[in-house]
PDB file of N, CA and C in Angstrom:
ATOM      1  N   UNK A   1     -44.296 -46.166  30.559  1.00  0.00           N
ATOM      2  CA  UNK A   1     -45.599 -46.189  31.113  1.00  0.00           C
ATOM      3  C   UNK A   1     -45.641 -47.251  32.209  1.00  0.00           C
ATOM      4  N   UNK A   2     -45.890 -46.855  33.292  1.00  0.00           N
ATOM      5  CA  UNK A   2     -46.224 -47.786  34.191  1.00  0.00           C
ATOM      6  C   UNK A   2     -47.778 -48.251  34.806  1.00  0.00           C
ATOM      7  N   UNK A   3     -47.863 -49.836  34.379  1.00  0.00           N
ATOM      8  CA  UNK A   3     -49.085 -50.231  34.539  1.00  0.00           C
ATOM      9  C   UNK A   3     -49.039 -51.383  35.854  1.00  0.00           C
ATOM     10  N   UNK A   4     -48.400 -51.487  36.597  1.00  0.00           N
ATOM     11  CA  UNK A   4     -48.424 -52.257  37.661  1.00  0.00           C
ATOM     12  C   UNK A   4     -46.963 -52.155  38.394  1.00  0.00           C
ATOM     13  N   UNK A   5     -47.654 -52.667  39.513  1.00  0.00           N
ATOM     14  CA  UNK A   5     -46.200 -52.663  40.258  1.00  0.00           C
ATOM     15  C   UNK A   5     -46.180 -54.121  40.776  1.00  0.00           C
ATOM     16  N   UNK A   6     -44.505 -54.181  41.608  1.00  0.00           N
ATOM     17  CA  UNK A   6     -43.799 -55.591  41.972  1.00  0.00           C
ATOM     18  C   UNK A   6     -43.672 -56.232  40.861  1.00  0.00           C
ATOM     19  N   UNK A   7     -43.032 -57.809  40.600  1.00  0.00           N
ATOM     20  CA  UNK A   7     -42.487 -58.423  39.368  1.00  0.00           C
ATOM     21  C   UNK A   7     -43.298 -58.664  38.505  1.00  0.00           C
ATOM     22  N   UNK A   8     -42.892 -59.742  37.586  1.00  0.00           N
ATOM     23  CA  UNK A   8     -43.683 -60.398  36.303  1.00  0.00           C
ATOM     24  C   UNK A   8     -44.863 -61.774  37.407  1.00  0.00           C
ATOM     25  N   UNK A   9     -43.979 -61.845  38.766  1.00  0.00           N
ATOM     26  CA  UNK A   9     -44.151 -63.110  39.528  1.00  0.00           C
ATOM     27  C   UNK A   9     -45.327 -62.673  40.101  1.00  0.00           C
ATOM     28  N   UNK A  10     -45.232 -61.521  40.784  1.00  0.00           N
ATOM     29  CA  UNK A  10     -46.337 -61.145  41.904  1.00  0.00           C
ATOM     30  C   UNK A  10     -46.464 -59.824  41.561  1.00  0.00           C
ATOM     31  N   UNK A  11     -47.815 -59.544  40.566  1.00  0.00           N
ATOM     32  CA  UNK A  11     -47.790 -58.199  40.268  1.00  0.00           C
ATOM     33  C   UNK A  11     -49.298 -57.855  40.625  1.00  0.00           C
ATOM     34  N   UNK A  12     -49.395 -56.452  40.739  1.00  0.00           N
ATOM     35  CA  UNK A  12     -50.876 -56.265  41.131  1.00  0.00           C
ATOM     36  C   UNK A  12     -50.879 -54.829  40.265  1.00  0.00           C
ATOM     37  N   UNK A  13     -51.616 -55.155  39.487  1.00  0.00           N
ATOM     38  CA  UNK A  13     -52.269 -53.776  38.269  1.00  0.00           C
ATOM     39  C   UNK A  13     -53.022 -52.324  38.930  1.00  0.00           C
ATOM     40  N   UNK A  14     -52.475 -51.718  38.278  1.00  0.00           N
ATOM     41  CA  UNK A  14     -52.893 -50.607  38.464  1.00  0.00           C
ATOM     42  C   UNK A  14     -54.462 -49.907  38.190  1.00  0.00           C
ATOM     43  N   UNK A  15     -54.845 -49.225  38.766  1.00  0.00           N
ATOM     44  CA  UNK A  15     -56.574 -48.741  37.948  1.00  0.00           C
ATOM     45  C   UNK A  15     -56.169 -48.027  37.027  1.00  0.00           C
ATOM     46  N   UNK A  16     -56.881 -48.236  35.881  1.00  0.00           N
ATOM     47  CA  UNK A  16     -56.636 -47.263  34.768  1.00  0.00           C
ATOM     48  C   UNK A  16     -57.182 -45.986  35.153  1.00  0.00           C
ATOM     49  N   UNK A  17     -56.310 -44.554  34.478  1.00  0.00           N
ATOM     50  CA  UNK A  17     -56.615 -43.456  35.106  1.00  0.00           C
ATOM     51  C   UNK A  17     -58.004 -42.801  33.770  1.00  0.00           C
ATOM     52  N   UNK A  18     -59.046 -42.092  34.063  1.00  0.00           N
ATOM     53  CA  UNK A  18     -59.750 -41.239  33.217  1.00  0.00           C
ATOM     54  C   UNK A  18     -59.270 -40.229  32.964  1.00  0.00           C
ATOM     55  N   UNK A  19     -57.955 -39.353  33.331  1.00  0.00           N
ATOM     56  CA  UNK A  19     -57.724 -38.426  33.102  1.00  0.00           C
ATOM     57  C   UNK A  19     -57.918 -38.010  31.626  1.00  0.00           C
ATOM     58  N   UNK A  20     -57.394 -38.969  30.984  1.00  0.00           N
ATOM     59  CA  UNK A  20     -57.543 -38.245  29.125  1.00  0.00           C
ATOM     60  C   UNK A  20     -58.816 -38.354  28.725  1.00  0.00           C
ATOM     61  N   UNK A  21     -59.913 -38.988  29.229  1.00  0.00           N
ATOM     62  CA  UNK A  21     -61.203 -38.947  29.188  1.00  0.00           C
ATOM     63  C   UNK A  21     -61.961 -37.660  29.654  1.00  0.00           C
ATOM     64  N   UNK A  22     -61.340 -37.434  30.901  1.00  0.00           N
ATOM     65  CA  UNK A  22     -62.197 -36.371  31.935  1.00  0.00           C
ATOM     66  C   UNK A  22     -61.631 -35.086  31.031  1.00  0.00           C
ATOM     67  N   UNK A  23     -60.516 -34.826  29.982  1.00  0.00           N
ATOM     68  CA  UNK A  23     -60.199 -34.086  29.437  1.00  0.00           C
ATOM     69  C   UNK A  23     -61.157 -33.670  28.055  1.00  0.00           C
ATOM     70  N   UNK A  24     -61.751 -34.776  27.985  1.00  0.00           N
ATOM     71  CA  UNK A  24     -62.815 -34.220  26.615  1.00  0.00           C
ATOM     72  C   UNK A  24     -61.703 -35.560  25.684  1.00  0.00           C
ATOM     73  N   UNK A  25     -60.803 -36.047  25.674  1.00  0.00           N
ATOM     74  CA  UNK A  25     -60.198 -36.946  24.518  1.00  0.00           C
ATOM     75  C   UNK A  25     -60.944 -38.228  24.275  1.00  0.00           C
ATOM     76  N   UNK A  26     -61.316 -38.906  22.802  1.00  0.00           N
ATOM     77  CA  UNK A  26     -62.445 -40.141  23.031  1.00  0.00           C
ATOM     78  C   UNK A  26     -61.526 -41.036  23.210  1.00  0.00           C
ATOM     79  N   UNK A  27     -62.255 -42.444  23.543  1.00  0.00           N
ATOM     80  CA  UNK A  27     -61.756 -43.663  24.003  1.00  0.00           C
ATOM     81  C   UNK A  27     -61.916 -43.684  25.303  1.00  0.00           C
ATOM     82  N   UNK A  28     -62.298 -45.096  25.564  1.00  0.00           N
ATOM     83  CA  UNK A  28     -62.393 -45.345  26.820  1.00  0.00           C
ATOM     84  C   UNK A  28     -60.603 -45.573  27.457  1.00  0.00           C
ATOM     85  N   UNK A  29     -60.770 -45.870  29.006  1.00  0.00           N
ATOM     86  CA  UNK A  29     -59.729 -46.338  29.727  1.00  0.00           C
ATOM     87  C   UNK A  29     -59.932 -48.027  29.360  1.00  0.00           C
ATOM     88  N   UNK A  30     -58.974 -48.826  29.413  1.00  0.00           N
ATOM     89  CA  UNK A  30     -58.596 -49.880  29.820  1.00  0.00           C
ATOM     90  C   UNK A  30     -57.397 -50.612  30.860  1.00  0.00           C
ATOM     91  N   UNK A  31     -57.646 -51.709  30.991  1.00  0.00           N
ATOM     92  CA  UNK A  31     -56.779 -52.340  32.403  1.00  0.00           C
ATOM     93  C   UNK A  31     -55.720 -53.393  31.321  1.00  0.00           C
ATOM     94  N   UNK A  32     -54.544 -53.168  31.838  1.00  0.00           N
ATOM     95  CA  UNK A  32     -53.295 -53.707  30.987  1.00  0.00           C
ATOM     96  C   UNK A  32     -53.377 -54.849  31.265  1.00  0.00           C
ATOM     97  N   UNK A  33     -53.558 -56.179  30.527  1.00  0.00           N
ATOM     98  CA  UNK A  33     -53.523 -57.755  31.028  1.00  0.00           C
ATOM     99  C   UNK A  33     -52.649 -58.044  30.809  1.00  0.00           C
ATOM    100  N   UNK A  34     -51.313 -57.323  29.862  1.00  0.00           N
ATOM    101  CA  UNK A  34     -50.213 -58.366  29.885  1.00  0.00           C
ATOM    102  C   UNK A  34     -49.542 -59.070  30.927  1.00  0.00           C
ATOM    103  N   UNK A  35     -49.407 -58.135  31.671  1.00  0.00           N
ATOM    104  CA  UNK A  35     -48.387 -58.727  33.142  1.00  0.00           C
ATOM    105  C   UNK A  35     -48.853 -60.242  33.608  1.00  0.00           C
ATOM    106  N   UNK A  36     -50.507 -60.619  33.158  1.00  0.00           N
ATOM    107  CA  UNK A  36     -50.896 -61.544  34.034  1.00  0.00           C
ATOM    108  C   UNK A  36     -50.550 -62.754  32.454  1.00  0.00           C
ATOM    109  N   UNK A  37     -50.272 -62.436  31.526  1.00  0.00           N
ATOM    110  CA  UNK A  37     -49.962 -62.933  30.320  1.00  0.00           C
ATOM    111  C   UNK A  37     -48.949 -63.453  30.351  1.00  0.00           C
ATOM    112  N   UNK A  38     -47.885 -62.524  30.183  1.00  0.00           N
ATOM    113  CA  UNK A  38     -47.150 -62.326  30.871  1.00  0.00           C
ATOM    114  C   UNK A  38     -46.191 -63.794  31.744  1.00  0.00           C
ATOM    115  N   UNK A  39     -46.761 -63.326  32.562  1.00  0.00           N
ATOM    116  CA  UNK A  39     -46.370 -64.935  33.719  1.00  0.00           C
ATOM    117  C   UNK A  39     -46.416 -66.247  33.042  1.00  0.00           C
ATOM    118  N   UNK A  40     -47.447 -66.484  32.306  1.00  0.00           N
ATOM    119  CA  UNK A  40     -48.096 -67.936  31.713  1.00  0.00           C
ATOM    120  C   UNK A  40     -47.122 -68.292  30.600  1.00  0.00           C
ATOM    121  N   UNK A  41     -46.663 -67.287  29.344  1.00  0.00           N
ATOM    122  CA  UNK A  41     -45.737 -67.253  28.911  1.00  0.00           C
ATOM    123  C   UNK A  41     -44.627 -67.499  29.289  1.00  0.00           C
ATOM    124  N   UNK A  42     -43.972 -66.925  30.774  1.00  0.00           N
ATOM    125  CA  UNK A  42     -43.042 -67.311  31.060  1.00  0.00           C
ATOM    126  C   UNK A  42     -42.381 -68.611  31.670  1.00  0.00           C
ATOM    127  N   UNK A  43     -43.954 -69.064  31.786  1.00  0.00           N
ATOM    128  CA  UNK A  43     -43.869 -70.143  32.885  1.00  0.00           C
ATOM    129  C   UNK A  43     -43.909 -71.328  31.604  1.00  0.00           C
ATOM    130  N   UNK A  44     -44.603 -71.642  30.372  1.00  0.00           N
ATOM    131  CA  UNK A  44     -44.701 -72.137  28.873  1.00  0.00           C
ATOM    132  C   UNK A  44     -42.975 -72.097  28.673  1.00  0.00           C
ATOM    133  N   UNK A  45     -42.614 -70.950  28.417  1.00  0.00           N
ATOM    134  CA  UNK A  45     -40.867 -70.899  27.862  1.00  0.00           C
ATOM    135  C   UNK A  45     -40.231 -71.818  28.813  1.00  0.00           C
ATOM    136  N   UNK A  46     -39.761 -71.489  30.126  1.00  0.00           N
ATOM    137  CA  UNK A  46     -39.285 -72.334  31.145  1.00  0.00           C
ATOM    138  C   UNK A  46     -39.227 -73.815  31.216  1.00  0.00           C
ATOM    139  N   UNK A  47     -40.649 -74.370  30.392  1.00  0.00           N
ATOM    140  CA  UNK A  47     -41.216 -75.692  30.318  1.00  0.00           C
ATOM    141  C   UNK A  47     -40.757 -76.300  29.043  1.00  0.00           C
ATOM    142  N   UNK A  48     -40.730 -75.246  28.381  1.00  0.00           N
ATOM    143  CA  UNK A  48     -40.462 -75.862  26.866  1.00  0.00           C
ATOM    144  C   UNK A  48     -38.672 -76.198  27.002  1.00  0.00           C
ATOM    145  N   UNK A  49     -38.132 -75.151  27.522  1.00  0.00           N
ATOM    146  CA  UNK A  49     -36.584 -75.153  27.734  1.00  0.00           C
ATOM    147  C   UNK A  49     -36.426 -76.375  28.609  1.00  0.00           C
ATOM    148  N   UNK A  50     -37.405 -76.412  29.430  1.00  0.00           N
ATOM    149  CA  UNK A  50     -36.563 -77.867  30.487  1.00  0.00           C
ATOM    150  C   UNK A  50     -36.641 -79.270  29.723  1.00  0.00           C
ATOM    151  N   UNK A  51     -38.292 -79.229  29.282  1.00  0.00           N
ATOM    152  CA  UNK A  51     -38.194 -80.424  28.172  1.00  0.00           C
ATOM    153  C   UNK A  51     -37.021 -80.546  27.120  1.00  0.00           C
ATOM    154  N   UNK A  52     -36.621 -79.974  26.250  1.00  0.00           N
ATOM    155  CA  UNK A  52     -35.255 -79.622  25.808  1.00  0.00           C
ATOM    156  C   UNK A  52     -34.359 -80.237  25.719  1.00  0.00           C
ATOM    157  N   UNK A  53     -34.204 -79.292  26.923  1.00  0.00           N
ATOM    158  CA  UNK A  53     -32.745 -79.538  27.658  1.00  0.00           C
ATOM    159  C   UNK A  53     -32.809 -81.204  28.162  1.00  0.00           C
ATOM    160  N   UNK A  54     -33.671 -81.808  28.810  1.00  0.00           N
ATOM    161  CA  UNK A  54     -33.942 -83.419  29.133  1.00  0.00           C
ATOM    162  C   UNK A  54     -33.742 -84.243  28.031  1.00  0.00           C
ATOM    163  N   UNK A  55     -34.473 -83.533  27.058  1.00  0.00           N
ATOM    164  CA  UNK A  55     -34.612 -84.225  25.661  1.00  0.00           C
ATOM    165  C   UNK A  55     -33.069 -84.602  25.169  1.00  0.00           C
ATOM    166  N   UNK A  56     -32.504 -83.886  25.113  1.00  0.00           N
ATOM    167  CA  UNK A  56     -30.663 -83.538  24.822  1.00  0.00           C
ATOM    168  C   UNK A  56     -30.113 -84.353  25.652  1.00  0.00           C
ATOM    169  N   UNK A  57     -30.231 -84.519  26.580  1.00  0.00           N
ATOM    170  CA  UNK A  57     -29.283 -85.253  27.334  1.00  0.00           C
ATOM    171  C   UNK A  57     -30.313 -86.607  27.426  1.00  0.00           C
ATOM    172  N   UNK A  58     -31.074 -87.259  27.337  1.00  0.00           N
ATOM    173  CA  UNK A  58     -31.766 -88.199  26.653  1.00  0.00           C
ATOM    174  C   UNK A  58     -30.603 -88.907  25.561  1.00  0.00           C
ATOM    175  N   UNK A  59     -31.082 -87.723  24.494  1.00  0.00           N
ATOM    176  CA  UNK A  59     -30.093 -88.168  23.260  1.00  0.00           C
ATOM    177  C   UNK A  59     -28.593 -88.771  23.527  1.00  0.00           C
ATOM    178  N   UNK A  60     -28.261 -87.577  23.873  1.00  0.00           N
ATOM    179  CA  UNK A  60     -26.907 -87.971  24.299  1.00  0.00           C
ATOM    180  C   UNK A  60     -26.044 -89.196  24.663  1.00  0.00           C
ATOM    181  N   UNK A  61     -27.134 -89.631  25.960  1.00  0.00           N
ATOM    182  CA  UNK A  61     -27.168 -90.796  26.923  1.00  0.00           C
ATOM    183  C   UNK A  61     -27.296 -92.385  26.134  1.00  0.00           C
ATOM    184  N   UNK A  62     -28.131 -92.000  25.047  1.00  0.00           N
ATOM    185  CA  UNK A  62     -28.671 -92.964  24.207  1.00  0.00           C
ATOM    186  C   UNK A  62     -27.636 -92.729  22.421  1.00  0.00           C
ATOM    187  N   UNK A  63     -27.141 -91.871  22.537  1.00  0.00           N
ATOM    188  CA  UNK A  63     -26.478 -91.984  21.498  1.00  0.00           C
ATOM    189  C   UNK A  63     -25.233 -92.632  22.155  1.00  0.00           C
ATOM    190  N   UNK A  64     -24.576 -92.514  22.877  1.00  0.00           N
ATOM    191  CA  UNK A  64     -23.137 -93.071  24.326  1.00  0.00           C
ATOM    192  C   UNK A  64     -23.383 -94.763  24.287  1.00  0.00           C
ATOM    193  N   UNK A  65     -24.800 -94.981  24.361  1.00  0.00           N
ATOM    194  CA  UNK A  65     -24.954 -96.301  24.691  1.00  0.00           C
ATOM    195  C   UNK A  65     -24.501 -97.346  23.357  1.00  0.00           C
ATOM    196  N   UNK A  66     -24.962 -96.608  22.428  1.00  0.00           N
ATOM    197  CA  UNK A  66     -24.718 -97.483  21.177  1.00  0.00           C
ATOM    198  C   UNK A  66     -23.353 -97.366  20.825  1.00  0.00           C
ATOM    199  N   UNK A  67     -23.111 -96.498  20.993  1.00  0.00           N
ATOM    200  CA  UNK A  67     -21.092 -96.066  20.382  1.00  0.00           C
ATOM    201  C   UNK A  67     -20.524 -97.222  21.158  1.00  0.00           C
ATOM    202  N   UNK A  68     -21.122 -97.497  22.656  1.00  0.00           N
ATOM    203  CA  UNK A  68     -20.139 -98.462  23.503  1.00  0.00           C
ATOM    204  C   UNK A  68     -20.522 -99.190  23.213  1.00  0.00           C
ATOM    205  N   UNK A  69     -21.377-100.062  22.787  1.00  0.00           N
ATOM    206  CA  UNK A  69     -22.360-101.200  22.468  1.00  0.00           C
ATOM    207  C   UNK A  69     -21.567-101.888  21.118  1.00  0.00           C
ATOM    208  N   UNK A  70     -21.414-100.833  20.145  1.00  0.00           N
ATOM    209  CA  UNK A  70     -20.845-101.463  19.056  1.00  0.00           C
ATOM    210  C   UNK A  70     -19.304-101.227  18.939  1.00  0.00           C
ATOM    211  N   UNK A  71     -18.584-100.745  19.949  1.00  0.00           N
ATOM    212  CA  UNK A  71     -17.475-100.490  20.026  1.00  0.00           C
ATOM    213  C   UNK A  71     -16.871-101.972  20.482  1.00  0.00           C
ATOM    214  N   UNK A  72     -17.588-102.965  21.125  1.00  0.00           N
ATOM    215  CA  UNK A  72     -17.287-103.566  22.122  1.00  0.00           C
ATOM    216  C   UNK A  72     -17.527-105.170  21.002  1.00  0.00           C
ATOM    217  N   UNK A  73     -15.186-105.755  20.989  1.00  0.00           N
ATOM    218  CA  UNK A  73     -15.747-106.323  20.104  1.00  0.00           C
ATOM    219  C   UNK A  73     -16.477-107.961  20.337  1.00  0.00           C
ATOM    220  N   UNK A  74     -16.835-108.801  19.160  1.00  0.00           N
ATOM    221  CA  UNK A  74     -17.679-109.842  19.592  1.00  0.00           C
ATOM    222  C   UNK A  74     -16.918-110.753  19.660  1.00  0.00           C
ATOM    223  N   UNK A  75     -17.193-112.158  20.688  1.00  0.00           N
ATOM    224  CA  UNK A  75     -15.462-113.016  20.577  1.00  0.00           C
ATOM    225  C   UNK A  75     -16.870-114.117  19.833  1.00  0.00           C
TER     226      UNK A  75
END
C-alpha cells in the first residue's frame, strides 16, 4: 500500500482515496501519520545510539586511565 511518496526524511502524504466509501463499504477514509512518526523515531534511535556509543568510549577511556594509574609502580 502506498501512502506517501519520497523518503522517511522528506515525505509528503498522500490524500486518502473515498473510493471504498463511494462504493457503499462503511468506515470513513483516513490520512496515514506514520511517515511523520516515523522520522521522530528515527531521529530518538540515532540519539539514543550516539549517546551509547560516547557513553562506551567514555568507559573505556576511564577504565585505561586507572589500569595505567595503578599499573604504575610507587617509589
Amino acid at each position: 500500500m502506498v501512502v506517501a511518496t519520497g523518503s522517511i526524511f522528506a515525505s509528503d502524504t498522500l490524500k486518502p482515496t473515498t473510493a471504498f466509501t463511494d462504493a457503499g463499504l462503511p468506515g470513513a477514509s483516513t490520512e496515514d501519520t506514520s511517515l511523520a512518526n516515523d522520522r521522530y523515531l528515527a531521529a530518538g534511535g540515532a540519539a539514543l545510539f550516539l549517546l551509547g556509543f560516547i557513553g562506551a568510549i567514555v568507559t573505556g577511556v576511564r577504565s585505561a586511565a586507572r589500569r595505567r594509574k595503578a599499573a604504575v609502580p610507587a617509589h
